[in-house]
PDB file of N, CA and C in Angstrom:
ATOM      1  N   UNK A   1       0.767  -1.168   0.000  1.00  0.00           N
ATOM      2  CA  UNK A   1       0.000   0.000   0.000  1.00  0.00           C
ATOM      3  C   UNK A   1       0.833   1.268   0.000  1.00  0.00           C
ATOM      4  N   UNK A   2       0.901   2.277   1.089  1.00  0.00           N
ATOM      5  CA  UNK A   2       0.905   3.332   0.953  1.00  0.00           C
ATOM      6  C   UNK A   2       2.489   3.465   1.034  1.00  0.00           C
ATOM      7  N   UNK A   3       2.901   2.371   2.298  1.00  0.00           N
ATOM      8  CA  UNK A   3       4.447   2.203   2.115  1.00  0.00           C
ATOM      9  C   UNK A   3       5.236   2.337   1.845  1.00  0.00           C
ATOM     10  N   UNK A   4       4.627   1.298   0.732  1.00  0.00           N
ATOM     11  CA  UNK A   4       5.761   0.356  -0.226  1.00  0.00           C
ATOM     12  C   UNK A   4       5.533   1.503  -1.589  1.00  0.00           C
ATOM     13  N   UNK A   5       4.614   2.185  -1.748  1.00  0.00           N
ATOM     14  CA  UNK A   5       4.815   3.362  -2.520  1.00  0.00           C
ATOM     15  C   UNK A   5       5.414   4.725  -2.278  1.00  0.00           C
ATOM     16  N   UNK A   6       5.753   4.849  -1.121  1.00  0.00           N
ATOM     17  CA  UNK A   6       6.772   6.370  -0.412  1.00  0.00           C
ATOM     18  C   UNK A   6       7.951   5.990  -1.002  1.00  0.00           C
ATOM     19  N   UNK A   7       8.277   7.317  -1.480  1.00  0.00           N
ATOM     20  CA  UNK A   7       9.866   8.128  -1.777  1.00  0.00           C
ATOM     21  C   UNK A   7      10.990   7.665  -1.097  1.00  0.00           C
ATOM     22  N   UNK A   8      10.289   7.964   0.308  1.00  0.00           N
ATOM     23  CA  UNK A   8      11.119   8.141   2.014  1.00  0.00           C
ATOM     24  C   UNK A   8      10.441   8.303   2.553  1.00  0.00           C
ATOM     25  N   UNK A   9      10.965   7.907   4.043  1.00  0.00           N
ATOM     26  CA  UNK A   9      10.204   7.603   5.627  1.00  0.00           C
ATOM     27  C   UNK A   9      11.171   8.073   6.072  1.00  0.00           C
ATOM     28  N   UNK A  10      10.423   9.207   7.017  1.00  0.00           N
ATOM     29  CA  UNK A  10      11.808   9.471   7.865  1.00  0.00           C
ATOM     30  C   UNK A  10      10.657   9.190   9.112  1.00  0.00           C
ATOM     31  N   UNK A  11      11.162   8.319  10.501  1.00  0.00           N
ATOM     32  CA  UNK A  11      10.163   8.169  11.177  1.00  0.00           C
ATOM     33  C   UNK A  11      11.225   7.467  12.457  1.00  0.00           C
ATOM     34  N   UNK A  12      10.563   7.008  13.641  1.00  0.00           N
ATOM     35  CA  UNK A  12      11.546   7.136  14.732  1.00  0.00           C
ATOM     36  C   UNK A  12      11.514   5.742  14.611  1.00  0.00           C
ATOM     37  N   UNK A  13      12.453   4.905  15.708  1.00  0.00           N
ATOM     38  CA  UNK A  13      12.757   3.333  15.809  1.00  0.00           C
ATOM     39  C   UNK A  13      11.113   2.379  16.293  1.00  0.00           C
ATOM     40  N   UNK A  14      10.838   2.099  15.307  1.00  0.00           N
ATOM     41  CA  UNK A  14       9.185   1.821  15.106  1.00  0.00           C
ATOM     42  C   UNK A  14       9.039   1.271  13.982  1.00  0.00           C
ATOM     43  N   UNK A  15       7.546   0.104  14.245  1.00  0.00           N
ATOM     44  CA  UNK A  15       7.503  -0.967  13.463  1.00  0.00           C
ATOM     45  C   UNK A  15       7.230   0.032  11.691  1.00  0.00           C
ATOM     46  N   UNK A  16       6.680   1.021  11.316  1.00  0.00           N
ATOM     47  CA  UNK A  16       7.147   1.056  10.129  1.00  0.00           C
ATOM     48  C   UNK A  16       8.222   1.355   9.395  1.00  0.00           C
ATOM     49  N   UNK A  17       9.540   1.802  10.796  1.00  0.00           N
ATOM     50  CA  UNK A  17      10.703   1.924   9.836  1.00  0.00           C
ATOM     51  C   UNK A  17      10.676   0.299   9.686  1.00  0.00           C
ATOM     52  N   UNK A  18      10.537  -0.382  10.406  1.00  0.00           N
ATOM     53  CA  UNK A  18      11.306  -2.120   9.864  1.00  0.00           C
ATOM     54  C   UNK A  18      10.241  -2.259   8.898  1.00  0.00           C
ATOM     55  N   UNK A  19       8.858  -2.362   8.455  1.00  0.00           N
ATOM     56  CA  UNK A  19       8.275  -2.368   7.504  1.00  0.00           C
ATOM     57  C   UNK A  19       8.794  -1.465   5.921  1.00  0.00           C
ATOM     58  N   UNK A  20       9.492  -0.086   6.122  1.00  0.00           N
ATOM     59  CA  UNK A  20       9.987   0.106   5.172  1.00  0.00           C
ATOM     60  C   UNK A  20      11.109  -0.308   4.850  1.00  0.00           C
ATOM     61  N   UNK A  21      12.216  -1.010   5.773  1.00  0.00           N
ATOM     62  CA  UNK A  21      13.651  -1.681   5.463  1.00  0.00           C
ATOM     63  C   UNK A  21      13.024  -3.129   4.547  1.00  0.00           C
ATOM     64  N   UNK A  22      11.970  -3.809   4.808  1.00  0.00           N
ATOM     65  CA  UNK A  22      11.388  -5.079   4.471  1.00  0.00           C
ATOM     66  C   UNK A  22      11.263  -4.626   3.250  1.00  0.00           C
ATOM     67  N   UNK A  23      10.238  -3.131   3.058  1.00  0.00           N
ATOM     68  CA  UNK A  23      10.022  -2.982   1.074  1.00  0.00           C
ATOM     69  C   UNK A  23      11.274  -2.452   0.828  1.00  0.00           C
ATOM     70  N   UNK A  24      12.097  -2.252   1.569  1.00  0.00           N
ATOM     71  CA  UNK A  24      13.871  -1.697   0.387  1.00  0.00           C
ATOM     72  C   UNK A  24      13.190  -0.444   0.620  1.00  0.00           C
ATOM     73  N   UNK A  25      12.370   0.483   1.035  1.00  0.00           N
ATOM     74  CA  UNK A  25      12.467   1.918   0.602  1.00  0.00           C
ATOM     75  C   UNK A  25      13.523   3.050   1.747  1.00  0.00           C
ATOM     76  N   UNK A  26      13.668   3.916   1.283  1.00  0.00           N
ATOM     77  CA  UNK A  26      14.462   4.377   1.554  1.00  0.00           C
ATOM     78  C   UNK A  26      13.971   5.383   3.007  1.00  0.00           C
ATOM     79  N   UNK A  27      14.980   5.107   4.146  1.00  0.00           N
ATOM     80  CA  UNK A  27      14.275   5.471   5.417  1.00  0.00           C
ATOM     81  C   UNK A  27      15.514   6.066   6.081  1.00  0.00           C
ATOM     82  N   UNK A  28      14.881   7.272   6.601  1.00  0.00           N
ATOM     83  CA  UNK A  28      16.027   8.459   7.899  1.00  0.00           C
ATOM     84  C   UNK A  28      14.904   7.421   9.085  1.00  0.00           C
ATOM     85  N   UNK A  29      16.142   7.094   9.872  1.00  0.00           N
ATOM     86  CA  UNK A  29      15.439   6.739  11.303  1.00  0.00           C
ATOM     87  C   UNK A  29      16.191   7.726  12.586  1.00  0.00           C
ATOM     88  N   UNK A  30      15.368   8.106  13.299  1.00  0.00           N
ATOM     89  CA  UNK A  30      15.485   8.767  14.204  1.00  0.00           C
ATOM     90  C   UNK A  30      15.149   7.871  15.711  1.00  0.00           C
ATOM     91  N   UNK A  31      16.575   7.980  16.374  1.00  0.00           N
ATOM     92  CA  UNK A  31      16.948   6.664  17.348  1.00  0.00           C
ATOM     93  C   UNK A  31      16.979   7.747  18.571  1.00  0.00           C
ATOM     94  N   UNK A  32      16.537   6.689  19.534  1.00  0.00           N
ATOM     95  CA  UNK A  32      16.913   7.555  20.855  1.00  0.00           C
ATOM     96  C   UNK A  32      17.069   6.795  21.851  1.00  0.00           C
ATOM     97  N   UNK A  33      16.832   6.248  22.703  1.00  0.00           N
ATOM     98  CA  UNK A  33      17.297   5.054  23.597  1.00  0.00           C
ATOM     99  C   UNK A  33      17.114   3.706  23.499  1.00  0.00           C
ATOM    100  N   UNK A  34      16.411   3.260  21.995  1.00  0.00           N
ATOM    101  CA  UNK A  34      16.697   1.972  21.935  1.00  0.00           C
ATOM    102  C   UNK A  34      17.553   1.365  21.239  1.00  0.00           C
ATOM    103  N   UNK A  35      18.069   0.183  21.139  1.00  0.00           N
ATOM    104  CA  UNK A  35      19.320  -0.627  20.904  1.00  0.00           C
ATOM    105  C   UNK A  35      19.597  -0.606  19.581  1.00  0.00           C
ATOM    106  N   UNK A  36      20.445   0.622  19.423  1.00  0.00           N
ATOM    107  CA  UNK A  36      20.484   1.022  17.975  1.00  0.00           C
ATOM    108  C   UNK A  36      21.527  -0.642  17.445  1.00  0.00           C
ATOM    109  N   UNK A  37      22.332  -1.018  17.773  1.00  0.00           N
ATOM    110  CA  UNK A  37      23.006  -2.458  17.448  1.00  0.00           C
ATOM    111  C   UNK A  37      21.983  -3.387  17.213  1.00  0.00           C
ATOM    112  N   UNK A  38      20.904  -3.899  17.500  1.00  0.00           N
ATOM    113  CA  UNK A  38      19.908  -4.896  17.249  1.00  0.00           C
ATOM    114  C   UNK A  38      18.886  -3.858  16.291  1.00  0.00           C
ATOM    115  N   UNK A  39      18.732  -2.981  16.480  1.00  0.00           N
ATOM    116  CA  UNK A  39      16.903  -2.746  15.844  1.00  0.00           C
ATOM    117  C   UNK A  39      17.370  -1.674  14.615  1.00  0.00           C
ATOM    118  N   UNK A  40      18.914  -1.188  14.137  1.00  0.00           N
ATOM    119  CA  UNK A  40      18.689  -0.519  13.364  1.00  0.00           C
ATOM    120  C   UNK A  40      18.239  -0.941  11.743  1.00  0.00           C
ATOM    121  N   UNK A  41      17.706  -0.271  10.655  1.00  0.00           N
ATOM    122  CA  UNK A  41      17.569  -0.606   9.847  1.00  0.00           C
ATOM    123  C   UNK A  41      18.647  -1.242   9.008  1.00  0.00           C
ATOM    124  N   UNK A  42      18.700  -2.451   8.186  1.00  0.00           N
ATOM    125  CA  UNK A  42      19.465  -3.173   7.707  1.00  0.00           C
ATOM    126  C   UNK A  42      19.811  -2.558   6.375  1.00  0.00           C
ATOM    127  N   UNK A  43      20.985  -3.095   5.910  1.00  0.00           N
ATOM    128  CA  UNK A  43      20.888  -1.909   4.053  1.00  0.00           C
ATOM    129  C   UNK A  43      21.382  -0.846   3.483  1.00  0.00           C
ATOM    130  N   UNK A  44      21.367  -0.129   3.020  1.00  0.00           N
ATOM    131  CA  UNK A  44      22.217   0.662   2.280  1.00  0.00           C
ATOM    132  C   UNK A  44      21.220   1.713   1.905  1.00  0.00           C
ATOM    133  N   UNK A  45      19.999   1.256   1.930  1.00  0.00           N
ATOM    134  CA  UNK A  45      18.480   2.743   2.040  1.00  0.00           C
ATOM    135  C   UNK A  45      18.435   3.149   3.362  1.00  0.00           C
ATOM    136  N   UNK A  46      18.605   2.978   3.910  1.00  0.00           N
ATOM    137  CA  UNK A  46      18.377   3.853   5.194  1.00  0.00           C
ATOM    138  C   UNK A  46      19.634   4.583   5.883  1.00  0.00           C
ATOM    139  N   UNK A  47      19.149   5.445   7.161  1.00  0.00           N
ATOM    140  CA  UNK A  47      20.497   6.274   7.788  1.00  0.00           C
ATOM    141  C   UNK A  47      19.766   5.866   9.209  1.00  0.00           C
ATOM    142  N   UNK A  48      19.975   6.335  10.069  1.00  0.00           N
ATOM    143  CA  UNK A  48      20.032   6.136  11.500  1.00  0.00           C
ATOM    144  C   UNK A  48      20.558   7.736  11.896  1.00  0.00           C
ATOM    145  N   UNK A  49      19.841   8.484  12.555  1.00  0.00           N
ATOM    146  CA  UNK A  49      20.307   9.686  12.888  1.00  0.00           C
ATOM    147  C   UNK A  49      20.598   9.586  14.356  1.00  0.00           C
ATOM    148  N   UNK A  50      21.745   9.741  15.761  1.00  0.00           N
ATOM    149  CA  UNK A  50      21.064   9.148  17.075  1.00  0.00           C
ATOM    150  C   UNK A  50      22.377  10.311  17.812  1.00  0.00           C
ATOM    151  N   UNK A  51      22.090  10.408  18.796  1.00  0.00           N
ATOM    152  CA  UNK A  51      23.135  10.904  20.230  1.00  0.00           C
ATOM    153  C   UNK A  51      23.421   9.767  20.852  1.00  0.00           C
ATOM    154  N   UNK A  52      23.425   8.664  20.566  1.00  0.00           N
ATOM    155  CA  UNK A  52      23.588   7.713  21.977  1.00  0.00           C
ATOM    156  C   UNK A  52      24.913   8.229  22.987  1.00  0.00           C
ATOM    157  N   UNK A  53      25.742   8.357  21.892  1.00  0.00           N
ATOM    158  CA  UNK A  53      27.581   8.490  22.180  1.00  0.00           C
ATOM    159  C   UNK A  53      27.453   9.809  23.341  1.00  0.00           C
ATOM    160  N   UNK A  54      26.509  10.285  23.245  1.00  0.00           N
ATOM    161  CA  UNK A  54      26.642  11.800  24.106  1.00  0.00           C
ATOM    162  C   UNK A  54      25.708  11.318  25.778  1.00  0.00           C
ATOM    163  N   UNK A  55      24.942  10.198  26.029  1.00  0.00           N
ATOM    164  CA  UNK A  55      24.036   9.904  27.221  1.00  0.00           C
ATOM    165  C   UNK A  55      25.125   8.811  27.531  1.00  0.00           C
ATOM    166  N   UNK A  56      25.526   8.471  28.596  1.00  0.00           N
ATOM    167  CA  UNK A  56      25.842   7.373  29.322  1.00  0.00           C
ATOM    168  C   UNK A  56      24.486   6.183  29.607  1.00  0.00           C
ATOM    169  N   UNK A  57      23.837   6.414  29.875  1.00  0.00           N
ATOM    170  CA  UNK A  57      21.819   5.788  29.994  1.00  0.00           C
ATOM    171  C   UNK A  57      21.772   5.097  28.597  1.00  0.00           C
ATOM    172  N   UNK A  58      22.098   5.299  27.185  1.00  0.00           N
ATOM    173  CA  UNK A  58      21.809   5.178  26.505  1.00  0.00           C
ATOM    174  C   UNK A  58      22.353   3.884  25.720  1.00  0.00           C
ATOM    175  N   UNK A  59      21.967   2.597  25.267  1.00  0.00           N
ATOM    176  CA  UNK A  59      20.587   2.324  24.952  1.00  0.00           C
ATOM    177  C   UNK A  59      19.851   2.171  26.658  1.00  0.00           C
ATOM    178  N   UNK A  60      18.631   2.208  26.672  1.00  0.00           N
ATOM    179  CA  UNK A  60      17.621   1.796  27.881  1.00  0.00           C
ATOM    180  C   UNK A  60      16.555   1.566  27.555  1.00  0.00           C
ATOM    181  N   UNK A  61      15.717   1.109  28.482  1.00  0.00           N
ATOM    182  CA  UNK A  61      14.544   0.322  28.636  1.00  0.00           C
ATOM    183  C   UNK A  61      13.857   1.118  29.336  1.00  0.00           C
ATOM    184  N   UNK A  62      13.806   2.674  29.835  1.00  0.00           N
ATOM    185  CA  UNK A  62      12.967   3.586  30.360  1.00  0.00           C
ATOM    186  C   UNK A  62      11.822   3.777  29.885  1.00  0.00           C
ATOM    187  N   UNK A  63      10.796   3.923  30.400  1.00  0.00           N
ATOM    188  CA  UNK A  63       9.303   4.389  29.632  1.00  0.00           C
ATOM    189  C   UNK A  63       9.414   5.666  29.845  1.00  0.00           C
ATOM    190  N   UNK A  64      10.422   6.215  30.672  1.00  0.00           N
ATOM    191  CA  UNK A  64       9.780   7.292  31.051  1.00  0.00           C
ATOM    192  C   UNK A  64      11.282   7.844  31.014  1.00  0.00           C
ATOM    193  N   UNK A  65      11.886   9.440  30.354  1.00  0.00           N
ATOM    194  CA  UNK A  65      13.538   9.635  30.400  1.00  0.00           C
ATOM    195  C   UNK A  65      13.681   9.806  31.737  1.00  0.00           C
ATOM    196  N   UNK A  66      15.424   9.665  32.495  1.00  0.00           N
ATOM    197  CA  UNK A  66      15.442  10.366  33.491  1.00  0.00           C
ATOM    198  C   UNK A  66      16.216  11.379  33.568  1.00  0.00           C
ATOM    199  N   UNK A  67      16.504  11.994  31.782  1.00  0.00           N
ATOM    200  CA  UNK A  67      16.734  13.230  32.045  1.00  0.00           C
ATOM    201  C   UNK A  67      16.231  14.393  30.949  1.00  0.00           C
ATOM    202  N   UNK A  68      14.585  14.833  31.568  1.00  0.00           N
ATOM    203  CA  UNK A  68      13.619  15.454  30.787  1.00  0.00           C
ATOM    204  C   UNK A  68      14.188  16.515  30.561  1.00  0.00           C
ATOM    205  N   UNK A  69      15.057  17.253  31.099  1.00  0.00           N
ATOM    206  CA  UNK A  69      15.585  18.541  30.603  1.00  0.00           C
ATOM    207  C   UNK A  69      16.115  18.285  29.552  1.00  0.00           C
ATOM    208  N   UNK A  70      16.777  17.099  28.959  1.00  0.00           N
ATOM    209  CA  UNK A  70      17.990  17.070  28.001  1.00  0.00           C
ATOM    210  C   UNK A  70      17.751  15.515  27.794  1.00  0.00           C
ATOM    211  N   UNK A  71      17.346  14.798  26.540  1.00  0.00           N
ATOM    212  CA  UNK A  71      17.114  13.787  26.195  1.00  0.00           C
ATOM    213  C   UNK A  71      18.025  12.976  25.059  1.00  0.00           C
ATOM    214  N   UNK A  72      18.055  11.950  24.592  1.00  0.00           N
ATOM    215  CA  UNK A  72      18.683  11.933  23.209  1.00  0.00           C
ATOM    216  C   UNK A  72      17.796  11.954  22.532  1.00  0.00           C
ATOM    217  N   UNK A  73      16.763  12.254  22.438  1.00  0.00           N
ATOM    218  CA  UNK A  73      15.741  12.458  21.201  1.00  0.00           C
ATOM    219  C   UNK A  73      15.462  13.974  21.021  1.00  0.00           C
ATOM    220  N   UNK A  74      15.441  14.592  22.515  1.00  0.00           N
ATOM    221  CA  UNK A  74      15.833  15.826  22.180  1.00  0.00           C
ATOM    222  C   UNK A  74      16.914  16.712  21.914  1.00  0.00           C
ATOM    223  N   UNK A  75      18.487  16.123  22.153  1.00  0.00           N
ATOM    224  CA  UNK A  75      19.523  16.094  21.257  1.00  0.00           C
ATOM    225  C   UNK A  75      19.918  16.105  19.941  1.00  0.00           C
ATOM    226  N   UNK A  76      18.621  15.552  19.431  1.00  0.00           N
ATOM    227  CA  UNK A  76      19.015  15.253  17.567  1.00  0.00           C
ATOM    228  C   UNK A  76      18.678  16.562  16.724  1.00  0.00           C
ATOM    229  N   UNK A  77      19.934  16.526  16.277  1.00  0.00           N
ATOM    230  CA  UNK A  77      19.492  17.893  15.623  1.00  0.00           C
ATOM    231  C   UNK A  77      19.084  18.133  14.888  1.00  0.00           C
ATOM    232  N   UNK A  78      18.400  19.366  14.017  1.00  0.00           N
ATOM    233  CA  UNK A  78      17.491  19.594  13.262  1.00  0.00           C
ATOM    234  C   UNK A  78      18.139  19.402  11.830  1.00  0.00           C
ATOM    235  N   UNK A  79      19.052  20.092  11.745  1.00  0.00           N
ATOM    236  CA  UNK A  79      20.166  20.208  10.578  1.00  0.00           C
ATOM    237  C   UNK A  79      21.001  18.409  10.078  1.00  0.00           C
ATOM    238  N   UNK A  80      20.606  17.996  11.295  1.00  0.00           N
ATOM    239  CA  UNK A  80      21.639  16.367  10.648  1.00  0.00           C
ATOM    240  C   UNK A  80      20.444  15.886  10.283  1.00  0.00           C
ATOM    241  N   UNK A  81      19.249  15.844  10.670  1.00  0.00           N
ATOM    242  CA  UNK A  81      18.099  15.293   9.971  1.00  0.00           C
ATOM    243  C   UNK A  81      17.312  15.685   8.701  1.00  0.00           C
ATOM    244  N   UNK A  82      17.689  16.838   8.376  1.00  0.00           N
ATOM    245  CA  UNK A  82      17.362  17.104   7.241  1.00  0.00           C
ATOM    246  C   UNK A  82      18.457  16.902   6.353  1.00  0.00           C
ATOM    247  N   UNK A  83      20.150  17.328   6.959  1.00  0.00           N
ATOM    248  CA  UNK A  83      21.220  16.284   5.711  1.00  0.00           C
ATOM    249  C   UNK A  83      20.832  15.029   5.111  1.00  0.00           C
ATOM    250  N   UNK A  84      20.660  14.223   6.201  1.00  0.00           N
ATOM    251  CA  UNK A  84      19.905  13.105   6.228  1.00  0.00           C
ATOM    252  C   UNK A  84      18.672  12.541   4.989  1.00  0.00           C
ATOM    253  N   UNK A  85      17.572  13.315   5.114  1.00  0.00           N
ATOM    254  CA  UNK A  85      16.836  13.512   4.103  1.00  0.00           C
ATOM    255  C   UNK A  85      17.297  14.016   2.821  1.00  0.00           C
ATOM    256  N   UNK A  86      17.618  14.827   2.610  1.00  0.00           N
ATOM    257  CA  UNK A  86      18.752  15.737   1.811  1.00  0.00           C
ATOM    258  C   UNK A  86      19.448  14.296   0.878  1.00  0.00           C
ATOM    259  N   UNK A  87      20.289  13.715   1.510  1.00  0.00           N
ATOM    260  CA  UNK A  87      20.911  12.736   1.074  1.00  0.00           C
ATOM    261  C   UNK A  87      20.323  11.218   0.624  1.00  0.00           C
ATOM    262  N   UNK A  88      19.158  11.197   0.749  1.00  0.00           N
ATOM    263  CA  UNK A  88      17.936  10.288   0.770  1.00  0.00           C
ATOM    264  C   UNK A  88      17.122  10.539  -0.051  1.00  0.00           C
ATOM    265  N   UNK A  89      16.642  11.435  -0.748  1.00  0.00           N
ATOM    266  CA  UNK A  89      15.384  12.086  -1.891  1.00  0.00           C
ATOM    267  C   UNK A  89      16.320  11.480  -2.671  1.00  0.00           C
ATOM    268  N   UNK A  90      15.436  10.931  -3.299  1.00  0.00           N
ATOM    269  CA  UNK A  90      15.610   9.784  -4.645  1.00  0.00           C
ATOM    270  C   UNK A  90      15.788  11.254  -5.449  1.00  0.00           C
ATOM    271  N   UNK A  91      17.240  11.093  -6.259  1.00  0.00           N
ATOM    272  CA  UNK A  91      17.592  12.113  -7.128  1.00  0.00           C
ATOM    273  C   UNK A  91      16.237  12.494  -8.467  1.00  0.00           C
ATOM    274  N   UNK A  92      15.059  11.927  -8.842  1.00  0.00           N
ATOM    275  CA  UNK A  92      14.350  12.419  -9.391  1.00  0.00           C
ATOM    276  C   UNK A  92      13.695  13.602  -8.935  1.00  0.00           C
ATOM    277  N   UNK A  93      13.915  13.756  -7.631  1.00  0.00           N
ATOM    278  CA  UNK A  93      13.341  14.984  -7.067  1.00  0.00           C
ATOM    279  C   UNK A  93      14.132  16.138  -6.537  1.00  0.00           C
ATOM    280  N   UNK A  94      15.100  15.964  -7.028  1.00  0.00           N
ATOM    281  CA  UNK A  94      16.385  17.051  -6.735  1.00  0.00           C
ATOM    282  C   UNK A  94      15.977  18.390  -7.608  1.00  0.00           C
ATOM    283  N   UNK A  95      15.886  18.928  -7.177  1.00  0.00           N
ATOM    284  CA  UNK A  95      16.473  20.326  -8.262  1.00  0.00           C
ATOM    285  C   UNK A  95      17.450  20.266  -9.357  1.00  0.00           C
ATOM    286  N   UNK A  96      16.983  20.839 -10.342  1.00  0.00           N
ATOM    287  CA  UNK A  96      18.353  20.752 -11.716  1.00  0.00           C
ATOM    288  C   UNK A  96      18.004  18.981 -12.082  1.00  0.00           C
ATOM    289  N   UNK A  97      17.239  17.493 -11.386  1.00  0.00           N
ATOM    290  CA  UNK A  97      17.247  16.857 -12.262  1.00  0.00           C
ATOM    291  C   UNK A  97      16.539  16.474 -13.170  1.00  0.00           C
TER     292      UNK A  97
END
């Protein structure tokens, strides 16, 4: 369906990024405390955008952060996620192609 027909997914560590690694489409994942070593997307279409390297906590099993002032999801920056994308738009949609 709607999926397996997208450009790109840019979407957080969640069952439709692994649904879009399954159709091959091309996916920005946005990681934040889970086990980026087991759950990242497999492949050469996707990126993984994450802070882990900057939390000591990080990967965890928290439902809840224990540090709401300053998160790794709220760490990710705005600018590497749109490189990200940037580098991901299937060149038919580039400018000039």
């Amino acid at each position: 369906g709607e999926l397996a027909a997208a450009d790109l997914l840019v979407c957080l560590d969640s069952g439709p990024m692994h649904l879009a690694a399954l159709l091959d489409r091309p996916t920005v994942a946005l990681f934040g405390p889970g086990y980026l070593a087991v759950w990242q997307p497999p492949g050469g279409r996707s990126e993984v955008v994450h802070r882990q390297r900057e939390f000591a906590c990080a990967p965890c099993l928290q439902k809840r952060c224990i540090h709401p002032g300053r998160n790794c999801m709220d760490a990710l920056p705005v600018a590497e996620v749109l490189a990200a994308v940037h580098r991901r738009v299937p060149a038919a949609f580039r400018r000039g192609s």
